[in-house]
C-alpha atoms as a PDB file:
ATOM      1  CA  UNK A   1     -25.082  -4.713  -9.928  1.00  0.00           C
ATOM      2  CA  UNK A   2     -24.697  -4.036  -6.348  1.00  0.00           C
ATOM      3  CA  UNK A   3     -26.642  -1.561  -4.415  1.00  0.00           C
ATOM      4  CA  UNK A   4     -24.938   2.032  -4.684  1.00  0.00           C
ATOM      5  CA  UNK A   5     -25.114   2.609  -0.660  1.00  0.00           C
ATOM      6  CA  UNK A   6     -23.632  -0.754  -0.318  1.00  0.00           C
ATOM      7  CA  UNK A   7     -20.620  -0.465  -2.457  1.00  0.00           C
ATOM      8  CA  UNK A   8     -19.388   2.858  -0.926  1.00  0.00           C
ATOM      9  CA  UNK A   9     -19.431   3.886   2.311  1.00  0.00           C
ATOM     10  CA  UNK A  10     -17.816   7.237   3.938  1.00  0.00           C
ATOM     11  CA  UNK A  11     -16.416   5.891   7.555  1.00  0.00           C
ATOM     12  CA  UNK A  12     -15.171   8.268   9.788  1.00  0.00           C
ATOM     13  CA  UNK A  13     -12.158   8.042  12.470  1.00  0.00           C
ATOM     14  CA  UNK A  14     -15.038   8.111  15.423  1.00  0.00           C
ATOM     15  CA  UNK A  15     -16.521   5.021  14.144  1.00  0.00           C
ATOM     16  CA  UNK A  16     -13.161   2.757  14.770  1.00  0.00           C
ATOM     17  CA  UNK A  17     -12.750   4.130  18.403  1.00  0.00           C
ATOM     18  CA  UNK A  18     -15.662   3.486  19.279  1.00  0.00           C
ATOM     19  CA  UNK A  19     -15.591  -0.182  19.404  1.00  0.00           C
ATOM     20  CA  UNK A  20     -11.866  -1.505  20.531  1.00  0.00           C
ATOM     21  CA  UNK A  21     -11.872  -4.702  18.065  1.00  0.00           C
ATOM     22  CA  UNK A  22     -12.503  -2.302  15.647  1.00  0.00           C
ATOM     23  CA  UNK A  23      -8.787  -0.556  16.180  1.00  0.00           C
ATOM     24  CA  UNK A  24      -6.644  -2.615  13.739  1.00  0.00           C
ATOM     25  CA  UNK A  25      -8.958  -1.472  10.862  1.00  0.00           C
ATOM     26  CA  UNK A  26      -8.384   2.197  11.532  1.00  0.00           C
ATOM     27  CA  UNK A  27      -4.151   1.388  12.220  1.00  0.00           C
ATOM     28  CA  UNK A  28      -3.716  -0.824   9.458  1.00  0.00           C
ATOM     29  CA  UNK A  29      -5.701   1.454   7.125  1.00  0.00           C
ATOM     30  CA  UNK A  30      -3.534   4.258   8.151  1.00  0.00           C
ATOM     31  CA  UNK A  31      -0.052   2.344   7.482  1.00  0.00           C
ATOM     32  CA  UNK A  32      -1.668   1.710   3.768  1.00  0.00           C
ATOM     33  CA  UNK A  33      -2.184   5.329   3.617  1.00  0.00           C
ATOM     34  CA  UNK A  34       1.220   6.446   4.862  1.00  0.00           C
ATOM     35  CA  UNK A  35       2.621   3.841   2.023  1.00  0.00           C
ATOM     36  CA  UNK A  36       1.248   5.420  -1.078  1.00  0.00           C
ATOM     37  CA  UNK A  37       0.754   8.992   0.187  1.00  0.00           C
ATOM     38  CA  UNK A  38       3.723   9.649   2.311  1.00  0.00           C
ATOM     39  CA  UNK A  39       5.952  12.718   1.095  1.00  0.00           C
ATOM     40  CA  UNK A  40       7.677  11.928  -2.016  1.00  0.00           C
ATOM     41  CA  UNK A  41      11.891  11.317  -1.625  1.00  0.00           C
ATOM     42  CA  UNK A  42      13.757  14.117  -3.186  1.00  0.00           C
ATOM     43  CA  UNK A  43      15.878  13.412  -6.541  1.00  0.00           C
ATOM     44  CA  UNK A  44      18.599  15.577  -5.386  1.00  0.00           C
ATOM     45  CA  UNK A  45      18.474  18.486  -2.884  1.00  0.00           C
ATOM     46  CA  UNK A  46      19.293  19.834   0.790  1.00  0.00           C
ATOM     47  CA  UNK A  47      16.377  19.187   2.723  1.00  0.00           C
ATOM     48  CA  UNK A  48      16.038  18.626   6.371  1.00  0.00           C
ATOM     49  CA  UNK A  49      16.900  15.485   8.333  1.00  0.00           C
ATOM     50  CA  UNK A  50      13.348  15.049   9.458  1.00  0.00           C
ATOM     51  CA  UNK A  51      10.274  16.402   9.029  1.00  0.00           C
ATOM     52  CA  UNK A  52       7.186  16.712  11.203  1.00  0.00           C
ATOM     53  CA  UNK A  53       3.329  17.828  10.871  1.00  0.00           C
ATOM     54  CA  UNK A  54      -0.227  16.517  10.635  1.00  0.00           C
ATOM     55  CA  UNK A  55      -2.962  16.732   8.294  1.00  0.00           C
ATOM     56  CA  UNK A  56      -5.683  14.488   6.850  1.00  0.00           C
ATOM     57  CA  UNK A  57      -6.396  11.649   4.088  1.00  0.00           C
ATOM     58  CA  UNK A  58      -8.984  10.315   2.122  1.00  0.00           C
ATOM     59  CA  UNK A  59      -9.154   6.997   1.005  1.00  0.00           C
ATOM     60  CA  UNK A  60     -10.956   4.625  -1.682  1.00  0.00           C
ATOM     61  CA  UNK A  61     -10.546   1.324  -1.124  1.00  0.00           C
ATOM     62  CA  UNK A  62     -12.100  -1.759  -2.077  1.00  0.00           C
ATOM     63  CA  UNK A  63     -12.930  -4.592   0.178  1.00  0.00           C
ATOM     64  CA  UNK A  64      -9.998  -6.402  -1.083  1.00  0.00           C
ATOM     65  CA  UNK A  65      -8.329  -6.890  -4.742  1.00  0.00           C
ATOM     66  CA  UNK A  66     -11.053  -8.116  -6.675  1.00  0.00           C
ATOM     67  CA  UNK A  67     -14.117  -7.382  -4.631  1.00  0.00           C
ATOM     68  CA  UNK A  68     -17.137  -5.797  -5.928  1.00  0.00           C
ATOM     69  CA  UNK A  69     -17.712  -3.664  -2.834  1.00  0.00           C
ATOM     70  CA  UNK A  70     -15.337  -0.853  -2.067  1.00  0.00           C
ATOM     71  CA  UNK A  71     -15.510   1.638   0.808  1.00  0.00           C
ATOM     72  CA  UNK A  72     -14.559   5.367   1.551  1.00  0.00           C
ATOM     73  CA  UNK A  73     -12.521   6.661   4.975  1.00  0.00           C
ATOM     74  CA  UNK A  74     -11.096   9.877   5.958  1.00  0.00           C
ATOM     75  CA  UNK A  75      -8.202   9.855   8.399  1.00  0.00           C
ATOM     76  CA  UNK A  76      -6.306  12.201  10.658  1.00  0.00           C
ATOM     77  CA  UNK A  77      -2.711  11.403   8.972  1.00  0.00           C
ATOM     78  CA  UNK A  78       0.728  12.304  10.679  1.00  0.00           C
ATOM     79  CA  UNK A  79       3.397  13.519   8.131  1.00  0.00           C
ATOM     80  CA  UNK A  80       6.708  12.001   8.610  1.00  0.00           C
ATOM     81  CA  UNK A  81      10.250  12.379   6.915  1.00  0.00           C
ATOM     82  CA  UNK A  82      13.199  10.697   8.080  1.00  0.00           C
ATOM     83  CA  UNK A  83      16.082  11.024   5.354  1.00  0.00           C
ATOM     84  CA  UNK A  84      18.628   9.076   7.819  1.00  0.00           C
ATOM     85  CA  UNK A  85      21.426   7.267   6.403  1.00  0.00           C
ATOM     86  CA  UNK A  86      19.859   4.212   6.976  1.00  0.00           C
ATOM     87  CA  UNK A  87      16.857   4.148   8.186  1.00  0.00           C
ATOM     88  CA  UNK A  88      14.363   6.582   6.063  1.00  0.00           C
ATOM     89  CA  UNK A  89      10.434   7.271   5.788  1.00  0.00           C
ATOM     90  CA  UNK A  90       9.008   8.854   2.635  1.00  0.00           C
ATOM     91  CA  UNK A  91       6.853   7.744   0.204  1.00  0.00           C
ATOM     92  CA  UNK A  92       8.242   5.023  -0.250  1.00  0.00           C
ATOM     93  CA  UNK A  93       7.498   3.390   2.691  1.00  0.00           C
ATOM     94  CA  UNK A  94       9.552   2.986   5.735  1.00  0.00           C
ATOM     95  CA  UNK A  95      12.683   1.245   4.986  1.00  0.00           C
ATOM     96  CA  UNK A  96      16.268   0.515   6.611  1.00  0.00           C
ATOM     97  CA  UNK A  97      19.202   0.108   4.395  1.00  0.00           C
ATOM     98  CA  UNK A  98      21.467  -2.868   4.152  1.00  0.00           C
ATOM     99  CA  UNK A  99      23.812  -2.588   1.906  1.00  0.00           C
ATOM    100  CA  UNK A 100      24.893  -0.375  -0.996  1.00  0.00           C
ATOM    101  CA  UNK A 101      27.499  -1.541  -3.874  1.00  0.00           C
ATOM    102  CA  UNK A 102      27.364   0.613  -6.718  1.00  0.00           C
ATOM    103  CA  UNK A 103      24.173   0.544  -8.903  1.00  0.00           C
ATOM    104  CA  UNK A 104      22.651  -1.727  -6.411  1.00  0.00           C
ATOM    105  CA  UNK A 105      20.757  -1.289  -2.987  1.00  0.00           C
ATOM    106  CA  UNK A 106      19.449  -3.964  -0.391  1.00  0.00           C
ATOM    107  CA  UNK A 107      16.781  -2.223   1.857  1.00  0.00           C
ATOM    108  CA  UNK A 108      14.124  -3.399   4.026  1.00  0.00           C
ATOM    109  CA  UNK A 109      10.959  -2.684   3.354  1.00  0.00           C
ATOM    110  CA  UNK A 110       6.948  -2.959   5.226  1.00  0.00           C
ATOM    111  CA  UNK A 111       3.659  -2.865   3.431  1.00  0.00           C
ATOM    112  CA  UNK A 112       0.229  -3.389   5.157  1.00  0.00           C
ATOM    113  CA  UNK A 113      -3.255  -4.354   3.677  1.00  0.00           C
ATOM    114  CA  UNK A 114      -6.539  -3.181   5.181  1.00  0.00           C
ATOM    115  CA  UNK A 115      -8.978  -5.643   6.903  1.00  0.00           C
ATOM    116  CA  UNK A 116     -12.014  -6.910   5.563  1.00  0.00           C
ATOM    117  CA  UNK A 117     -15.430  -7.342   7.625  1.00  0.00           C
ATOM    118  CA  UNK A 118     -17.327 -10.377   6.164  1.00  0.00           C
ATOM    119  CA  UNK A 119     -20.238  -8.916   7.685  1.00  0.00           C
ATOM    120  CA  UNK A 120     -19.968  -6.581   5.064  1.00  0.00           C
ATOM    121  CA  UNK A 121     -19.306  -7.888   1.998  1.00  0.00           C
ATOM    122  CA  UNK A 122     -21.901 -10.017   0.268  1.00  0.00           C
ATOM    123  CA  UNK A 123     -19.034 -12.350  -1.382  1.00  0.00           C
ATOM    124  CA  UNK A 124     -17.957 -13.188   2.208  1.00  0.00           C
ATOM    125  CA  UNK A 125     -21.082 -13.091   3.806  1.00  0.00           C
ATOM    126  CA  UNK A 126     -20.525 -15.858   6.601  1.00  0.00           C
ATOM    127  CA  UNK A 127     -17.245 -16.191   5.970  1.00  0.00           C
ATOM    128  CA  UNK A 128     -14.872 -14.905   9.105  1.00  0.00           C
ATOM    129  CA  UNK A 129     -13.062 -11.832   8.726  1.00  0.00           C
ATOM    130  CA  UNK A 130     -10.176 -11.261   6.985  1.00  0.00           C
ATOM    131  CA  UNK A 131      -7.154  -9.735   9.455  1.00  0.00           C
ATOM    132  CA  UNK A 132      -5.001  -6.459   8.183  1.00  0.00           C
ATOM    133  CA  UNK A 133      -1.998  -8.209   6.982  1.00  0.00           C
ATOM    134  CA  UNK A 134       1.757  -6.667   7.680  1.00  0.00           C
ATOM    135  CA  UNK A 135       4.016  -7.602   5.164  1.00  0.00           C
ATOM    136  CA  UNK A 136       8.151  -7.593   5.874  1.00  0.00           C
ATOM    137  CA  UNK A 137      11.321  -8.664   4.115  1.00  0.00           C
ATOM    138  CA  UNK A 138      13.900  -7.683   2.057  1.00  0.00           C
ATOM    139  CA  UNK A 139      14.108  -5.539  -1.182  1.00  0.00           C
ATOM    140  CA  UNK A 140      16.704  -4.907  -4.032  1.00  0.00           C
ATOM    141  CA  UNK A 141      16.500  -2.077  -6.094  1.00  0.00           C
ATOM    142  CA  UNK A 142      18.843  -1.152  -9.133  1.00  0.00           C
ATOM    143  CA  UNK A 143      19.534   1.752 -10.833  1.00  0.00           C
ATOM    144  CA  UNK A 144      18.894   1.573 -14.200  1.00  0.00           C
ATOM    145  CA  UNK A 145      18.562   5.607 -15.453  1.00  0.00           C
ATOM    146  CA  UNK A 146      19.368   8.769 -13.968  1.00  0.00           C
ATOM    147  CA  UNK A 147      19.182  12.141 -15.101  1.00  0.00           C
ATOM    148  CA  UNK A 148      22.289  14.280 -15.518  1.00  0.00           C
ATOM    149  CA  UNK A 149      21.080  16.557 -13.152  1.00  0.00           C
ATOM    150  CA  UNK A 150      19.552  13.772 -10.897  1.00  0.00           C
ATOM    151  CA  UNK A 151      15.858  15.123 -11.182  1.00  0.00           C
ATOM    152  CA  UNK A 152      14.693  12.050 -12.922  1.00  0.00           C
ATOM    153  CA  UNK A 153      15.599   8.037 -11.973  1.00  0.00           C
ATOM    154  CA  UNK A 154      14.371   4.927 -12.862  1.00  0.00           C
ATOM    155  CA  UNK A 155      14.928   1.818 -10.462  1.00  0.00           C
ATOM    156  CA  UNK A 156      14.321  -2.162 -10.784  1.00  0.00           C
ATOM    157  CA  UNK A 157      13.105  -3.242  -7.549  1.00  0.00           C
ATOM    158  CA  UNK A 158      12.396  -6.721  -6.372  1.00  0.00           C
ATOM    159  CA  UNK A 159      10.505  -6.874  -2.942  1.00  0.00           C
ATOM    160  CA  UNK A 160       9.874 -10.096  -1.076  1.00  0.00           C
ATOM    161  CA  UNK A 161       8.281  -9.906   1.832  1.00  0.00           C
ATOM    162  CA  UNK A 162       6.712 -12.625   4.604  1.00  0.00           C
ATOM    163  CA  UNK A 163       2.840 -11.756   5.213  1.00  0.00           C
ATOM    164  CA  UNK A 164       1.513 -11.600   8.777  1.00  0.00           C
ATOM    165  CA  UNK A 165      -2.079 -11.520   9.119  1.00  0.00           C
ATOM    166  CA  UNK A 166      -2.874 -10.165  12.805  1.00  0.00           C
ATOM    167  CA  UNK A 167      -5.901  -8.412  14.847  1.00  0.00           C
ATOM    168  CA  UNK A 168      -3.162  -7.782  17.000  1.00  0.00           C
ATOM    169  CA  UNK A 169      -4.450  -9.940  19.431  1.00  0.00           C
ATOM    170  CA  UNK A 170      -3.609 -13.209  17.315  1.00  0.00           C
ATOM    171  CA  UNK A 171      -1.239 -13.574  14.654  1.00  0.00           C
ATOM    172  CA  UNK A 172      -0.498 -15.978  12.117  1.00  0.00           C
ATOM    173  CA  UNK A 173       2.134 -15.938   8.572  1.00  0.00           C
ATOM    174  CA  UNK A 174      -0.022 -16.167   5.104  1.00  0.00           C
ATOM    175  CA  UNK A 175       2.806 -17.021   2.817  1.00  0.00           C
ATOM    176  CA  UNK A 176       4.849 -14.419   0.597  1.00  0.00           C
ATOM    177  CA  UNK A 177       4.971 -11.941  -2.219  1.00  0.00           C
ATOM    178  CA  UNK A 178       7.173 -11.269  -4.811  1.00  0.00           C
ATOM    179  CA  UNK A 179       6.540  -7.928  -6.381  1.00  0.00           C
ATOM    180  CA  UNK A 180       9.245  -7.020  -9.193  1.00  0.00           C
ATOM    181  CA  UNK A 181       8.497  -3.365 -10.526  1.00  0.00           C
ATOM    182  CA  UNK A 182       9.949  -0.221 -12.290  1.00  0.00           C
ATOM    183  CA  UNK A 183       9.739   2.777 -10.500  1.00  0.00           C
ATOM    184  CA  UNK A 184      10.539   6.075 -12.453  1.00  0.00           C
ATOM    185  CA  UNK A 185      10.559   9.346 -10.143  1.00  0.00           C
ATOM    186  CA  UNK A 186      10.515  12.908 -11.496  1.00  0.00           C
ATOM    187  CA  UNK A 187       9.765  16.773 -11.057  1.00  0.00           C
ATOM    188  CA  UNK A 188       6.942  17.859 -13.078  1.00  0.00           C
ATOM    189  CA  UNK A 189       5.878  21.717 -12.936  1.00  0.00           C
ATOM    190  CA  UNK A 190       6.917  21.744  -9.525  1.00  0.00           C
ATOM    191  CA  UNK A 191       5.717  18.591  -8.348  1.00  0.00           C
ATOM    192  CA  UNK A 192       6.961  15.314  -7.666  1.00  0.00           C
ATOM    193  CA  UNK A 193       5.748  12.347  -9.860  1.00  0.00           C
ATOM    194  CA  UNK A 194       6.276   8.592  -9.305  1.00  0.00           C
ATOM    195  CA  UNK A 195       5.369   6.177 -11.636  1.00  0.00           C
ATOM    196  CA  UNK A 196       5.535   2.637 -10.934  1.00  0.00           C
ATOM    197  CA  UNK A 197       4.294  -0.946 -12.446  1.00  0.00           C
ATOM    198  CA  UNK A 198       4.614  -4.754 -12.344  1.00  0.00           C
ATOM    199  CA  UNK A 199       3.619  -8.225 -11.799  1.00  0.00           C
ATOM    200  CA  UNK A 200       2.648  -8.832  -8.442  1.00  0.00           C
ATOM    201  CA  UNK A 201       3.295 -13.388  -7.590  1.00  0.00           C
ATOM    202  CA  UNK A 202       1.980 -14.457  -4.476  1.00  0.00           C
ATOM    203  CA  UNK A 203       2.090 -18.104  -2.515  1.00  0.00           C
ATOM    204  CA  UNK A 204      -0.539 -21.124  -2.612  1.00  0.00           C
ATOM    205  CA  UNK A 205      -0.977 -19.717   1.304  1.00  0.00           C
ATOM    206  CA  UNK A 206      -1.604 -16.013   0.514  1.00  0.00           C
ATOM    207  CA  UNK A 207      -3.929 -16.395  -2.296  1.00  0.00           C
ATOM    208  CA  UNK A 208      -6.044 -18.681  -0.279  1.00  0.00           C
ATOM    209  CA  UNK A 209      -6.097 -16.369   2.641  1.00  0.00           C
ATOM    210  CA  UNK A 210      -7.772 -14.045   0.575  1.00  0.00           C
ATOM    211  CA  UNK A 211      -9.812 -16.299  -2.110  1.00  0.00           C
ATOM    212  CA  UNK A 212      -9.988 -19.595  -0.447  1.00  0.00           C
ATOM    213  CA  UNK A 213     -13.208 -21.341   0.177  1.00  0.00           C
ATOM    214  CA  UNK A 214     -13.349 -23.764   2.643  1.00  0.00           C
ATOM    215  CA  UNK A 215     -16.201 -26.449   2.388  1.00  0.00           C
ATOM    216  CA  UNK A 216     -17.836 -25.614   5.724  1.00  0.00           C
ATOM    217  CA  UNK A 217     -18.514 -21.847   4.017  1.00  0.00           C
ATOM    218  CA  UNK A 218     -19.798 -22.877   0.744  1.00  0.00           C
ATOM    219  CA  UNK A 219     -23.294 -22.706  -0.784  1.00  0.00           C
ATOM    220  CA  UNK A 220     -24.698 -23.056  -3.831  1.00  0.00           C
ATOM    221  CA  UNK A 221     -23.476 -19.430  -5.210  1.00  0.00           C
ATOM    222  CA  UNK A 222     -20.192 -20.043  -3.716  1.00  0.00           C
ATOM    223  CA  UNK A 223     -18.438 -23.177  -3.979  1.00  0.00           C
ATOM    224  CA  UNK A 224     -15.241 -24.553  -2.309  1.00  0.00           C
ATOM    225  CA  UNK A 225     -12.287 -23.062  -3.582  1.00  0.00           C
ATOM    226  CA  UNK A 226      -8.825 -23.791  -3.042  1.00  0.00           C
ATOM    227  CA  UNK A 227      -6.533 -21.144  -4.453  1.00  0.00           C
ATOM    228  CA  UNK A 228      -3.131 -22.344  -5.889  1.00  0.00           C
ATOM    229  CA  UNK A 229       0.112 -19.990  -5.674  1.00  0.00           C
ATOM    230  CA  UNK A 230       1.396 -17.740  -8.672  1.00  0.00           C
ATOM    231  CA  UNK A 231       0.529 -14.911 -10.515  1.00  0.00           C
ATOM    232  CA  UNK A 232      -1.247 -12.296  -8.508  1.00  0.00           C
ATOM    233  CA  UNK A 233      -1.892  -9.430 -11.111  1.00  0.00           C
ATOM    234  CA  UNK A 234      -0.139  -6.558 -12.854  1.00  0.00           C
ATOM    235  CA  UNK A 235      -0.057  -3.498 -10.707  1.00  0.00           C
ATOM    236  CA  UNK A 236       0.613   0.152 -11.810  1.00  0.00           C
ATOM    237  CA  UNK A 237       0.437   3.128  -9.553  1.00  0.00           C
ATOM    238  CA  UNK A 238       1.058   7.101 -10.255  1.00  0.00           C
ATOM    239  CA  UNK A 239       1.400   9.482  -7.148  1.00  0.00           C
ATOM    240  CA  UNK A 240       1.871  13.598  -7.057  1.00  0.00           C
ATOM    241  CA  UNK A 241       2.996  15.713  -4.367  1.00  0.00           C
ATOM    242  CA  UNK A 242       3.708  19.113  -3.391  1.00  0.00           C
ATOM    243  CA  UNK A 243       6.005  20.980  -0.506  1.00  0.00           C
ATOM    244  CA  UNK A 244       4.486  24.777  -1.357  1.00  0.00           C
ATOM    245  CA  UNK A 245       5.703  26.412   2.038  1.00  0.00           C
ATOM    246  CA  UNK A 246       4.417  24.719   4.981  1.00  0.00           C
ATOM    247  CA  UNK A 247       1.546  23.235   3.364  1.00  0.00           C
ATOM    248  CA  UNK A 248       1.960  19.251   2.189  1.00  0.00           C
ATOM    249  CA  UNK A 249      -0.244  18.073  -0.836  1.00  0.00           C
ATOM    250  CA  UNK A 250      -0.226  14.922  -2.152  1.00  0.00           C
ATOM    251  CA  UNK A 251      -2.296  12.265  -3.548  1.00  0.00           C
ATOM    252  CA  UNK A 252      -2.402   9.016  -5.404  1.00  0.00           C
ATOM    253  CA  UNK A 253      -4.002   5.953  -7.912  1.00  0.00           C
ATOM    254  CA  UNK A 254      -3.469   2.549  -8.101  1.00  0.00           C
ATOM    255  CA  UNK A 255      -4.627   0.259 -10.605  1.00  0.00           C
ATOM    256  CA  UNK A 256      -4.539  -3.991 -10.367  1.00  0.00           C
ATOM    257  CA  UNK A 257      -5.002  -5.897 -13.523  1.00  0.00           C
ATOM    258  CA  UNK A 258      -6.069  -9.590 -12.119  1.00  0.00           C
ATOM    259  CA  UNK A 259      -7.188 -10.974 -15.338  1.00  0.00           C
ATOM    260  CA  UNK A 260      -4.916 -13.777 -16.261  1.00  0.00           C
ATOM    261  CA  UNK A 261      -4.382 -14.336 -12.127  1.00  0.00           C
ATOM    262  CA  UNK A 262      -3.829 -17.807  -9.947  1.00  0.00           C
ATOM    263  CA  UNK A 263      -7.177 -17.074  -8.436  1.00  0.00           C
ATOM    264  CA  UNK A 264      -9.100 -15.427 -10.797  1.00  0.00           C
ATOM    265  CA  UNK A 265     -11.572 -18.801 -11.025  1.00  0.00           C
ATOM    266  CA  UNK A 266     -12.315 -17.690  -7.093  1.00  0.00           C
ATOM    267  CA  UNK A 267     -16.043 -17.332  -6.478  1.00  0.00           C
ATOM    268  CA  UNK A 268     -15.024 -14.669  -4.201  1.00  0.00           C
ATOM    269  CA  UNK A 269     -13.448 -12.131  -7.452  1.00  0.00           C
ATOM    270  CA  UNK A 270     -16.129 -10.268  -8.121  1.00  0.00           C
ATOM    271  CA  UNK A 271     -14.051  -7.994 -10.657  1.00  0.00           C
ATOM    272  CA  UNK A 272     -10.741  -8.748 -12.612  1.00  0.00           C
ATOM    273  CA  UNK A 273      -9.667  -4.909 -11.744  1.00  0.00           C
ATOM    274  CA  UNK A 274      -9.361  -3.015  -8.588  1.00  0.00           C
ATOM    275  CA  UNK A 275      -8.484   0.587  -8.103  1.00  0.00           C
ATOM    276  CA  UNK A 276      -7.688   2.495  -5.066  1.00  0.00           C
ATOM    277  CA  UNK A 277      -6.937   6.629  -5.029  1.00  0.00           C
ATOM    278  CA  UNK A 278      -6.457   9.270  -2.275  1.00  0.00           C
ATOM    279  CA  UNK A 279      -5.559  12.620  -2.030  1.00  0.00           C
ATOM    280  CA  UNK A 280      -4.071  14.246   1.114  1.00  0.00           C
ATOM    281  CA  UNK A 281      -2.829  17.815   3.138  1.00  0.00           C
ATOM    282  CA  UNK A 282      -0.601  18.404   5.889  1.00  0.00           C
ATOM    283  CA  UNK A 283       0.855  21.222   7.665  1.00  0.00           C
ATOM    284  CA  UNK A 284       4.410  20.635   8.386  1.00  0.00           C
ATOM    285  CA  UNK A 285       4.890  22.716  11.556  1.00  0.00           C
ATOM    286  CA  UNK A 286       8.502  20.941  12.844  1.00  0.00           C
ATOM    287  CA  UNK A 287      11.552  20.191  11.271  1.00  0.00           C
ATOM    288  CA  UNK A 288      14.992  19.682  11.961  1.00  0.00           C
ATOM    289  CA  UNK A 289      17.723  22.396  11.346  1.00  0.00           C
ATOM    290  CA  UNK A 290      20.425  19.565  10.389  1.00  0.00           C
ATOM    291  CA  UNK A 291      20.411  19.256   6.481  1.00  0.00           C
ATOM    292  CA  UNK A 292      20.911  16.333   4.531  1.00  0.00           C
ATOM    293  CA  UNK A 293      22.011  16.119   0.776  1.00  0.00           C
ATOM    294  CA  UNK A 294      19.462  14.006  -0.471  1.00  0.00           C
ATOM    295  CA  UNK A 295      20.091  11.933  -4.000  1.00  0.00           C
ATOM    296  CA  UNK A 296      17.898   8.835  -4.166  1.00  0.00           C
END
């Protein structure tokens, strides 16, 4: 069992400015938090055309899916709505859309992962560090239920997106993922739920960005590894939010499932789960007096 003080660690903001290579951990781990804990989309309403305030989040991550090591950071964390007609930021993401025929809707869509020191993670101990990645592409999503009164939808969508792994002084691509899921939206008691799960298939090249062994890094408690591409895990998140005046609540868990996984014979998986939460406030103190009829 790993050491308690080792496997969670509270990191605050100060610590990343302090040191500039240190930067991309604190922006990248803020785009993961604006993903998951951004304000929910509304199922059908007149809200404003954008939104502004700022507040805080907490996060629990792990070191990466399938590490044994997970850490704790609280951020300063801008709240942002844009409900345009084609570009839009919410919880789900920041996204532009294509095209629209029918039941059917081609956005496009950006998801980050956080960084990983080697340094300190005893898995990856002499290993070099792993990059935040910045993942683009496409996305189709398909209605497949909504409520009479549009307060409650469920969509197929079917992300691919290129993976970037950058410092943001170097970059360089680490192959694609494929990440088909349901995603079922409601209002419960006031708030707004999301509910969303599925497989998650990655490339030969991402799976051995993060699992990969090369021989120069082995030793005798962790061999050479060369990940192969293919299934990545089952993942299933649930997120809740809140608009009670000006005051933004929100927060969120994710589970993975990596049993089963392309990689899961890595010495580097530590676990074959992974589970990341936060919770988060804001106070929305801007917003813009154009209203938008909002329905997806």
């Amino acid at each position: 069992m790993i050491n308690a003080r080792r496997n969670a660690k509270v990191i605050a903001p100060t610590s990343f400015i302090r040191v500039g290579r240190r930067v991309p951990y604190l922006v990248t781990n803020f785009f993961v938090a604006v993903a998951v804990l951004a304000p929910a989309a509304a199922l059908s309403d007149s809200r404003p055309l954008w939104e502004f305030g700022l507040g805080a989040v907490g996060l629990h991550l792990p070191d990466y899916r399938g590490s044994a090591e997970s850490r704790s950071y609280v951020y300063p964390l801008p709240y942002l709505v844009y409900r345009g007609e084609v570009l839009r930021v919410d919880r789900e993401g920041a996204r532009a859309k294509f095209l629209e025929l029918g039941r059917a809707r081609l956005d496009f869509s950006v998801h980050a992962t956080p960084p990983v020191h080697s340094g300190d993670n005893r898995a990856r101990d002499g290993m070099p560090n792993l990059d935040p990645t910045i993942e683009i592409g496409p996305m189709l999503s398909i209605s497949v239920i909504e409520g009479s009164q549009r307060n409650r939808r469920l969509n197929l969508r079917l992300p691919l997106r290129a993976v970037l792994a950058t410092d943001l002084s170097h970059a360089r691509t680490a192959g694609f993922v494929f990440y088909p899921h349901l995603n079922f939206d409601t209002r419960l008691a006031g708030w707004d739920l999301g509910l969303q799960g599925g497989p998650l298939f990655g490339t030969g090249q991402y799976h051995r960005y993060f699992y990969g062994v090369d021989p120069m890094y082995a030793t005798p408690e962790r061999p050479s590894y060369t990940a192969r591409g293919g299934y990545s895990g089952f993942v299933g998140l649930a997120s809740l939010s809140q608009r009670i005046g000006r005051l933004w609540l929100g927060g969120f868990v994710r589970y993975d499932a990596l049993a089963g996984a392309a990689f899961e014979a890595s010495p580097l998986v530590k676990r074959d789960h992974s589970l990341i939460a936060g919770i988060a406030f804001a106070w929305v103190f801007a917003e813009s007096a154009v209203r938008v009829e909002v329905t997806e």
